[in-house]
Protein backbone atom coordinates (compact mmCIF):
# COMPACT_ATOMS: atom_id res chain seq x y z
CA UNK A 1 85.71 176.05 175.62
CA UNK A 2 86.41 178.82 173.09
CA UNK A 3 83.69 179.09 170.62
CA UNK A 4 86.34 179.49 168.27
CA UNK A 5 88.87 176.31 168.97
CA UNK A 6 87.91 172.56 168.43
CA UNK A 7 89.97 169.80 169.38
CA UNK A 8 90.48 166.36 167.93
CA UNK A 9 91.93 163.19 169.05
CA UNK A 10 92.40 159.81 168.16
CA UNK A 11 94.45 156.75 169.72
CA UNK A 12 95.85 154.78 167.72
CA UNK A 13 98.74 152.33 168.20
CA UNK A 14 99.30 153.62 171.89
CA UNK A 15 99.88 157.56 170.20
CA UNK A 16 97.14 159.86 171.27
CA UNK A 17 96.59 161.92 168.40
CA UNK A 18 95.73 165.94 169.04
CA UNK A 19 94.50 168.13 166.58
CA UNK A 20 93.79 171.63 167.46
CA UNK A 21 91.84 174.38 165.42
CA UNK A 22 90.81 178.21 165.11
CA UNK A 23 91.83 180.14 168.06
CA UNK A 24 94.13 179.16 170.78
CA UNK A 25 93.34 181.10 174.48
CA UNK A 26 93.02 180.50 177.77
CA UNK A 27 90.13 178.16 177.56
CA UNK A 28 91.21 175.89 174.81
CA UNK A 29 95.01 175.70 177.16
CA UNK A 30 92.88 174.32 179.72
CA UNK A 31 90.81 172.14 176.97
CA UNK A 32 93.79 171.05 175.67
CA UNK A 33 95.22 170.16 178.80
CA UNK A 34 92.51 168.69 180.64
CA UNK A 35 92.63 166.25 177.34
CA UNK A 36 96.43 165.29 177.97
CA UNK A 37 95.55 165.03 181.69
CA UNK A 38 92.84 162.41 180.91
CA UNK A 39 93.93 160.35 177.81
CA UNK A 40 97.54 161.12 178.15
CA UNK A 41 98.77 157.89 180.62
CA UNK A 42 97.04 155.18 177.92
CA UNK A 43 99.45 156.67 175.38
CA UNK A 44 103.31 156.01 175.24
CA UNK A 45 103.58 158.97 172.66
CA UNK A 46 101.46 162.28 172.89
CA UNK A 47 100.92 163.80 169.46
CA UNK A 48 99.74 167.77 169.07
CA UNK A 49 99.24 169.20 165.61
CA UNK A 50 99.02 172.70 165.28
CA UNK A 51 98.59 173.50 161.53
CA UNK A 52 95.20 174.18 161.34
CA UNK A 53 95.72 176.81 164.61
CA UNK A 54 94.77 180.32 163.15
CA UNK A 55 96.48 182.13 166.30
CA UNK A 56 98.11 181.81 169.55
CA UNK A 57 96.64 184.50 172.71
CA UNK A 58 99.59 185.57 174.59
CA UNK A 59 96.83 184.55 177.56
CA UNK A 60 96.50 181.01 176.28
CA UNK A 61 100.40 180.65 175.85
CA UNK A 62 100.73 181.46 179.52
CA UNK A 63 97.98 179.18 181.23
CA UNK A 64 99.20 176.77 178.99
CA UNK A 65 102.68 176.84 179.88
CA UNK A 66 101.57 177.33 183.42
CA UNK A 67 99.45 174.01 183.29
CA UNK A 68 102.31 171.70 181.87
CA UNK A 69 104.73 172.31 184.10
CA UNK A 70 103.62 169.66 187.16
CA UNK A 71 102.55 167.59 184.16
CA UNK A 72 106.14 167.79 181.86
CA UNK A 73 107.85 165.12 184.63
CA UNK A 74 105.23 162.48 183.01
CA UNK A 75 104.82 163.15 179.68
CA UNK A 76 108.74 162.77 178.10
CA UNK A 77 106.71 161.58 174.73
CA UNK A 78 104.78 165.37 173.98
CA UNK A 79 105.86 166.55 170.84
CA UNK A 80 104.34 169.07 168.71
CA UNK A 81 104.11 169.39 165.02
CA UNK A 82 102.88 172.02 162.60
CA UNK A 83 103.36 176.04 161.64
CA UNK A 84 103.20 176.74 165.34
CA UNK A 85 105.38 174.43 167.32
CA UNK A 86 107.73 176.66 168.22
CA UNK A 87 105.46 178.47 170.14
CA UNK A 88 104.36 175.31 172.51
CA UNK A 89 108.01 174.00 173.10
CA UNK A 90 109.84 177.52 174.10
């Protein structure tokens, strides 16, 4: 995990509930998609807010991107919210 980048989640009414902060590289894709990988399927709605993200590592975008792929079939219900969603759904 980056020492800079926490994440936070919550379930609530079958919507898992991601909040991600600080920095966002390779390590924290992998965080952040181990955390889909293993709370996702009790969800019917996958929630990621990036607002309190302070940047996006080219590195991260790309492992990220890489990672959801085999994973995108199952999960029609990601969305993301927040200053940086843009950069997760392109």
């Amino acid at each position: 995990m980056a020492a800079k980048f926490q994440l936070f989640s919550s379930l609530t009414k079958n919507v898992l509930h991601l909040q991600l902060r600080g920095e966002f590289d390779g390590s924290a894709a992998c965080e952040l998609i181990n955390k889909i990988e293993e709370d996702g399927s009790s969800a019917s709605k996958i929630l990621v807010d990036t607002t309190e993200l302070r940047c996006i590592h080219p590195f991260g975008k790309t492992v990220f991107q890489n990672r959801i792929g085999p994973l995108s079939r199952k999960l029609f219900a990601l969305t993301f919210t927040g200053k940086f969603k843009h950069q997760f759904e392109s």
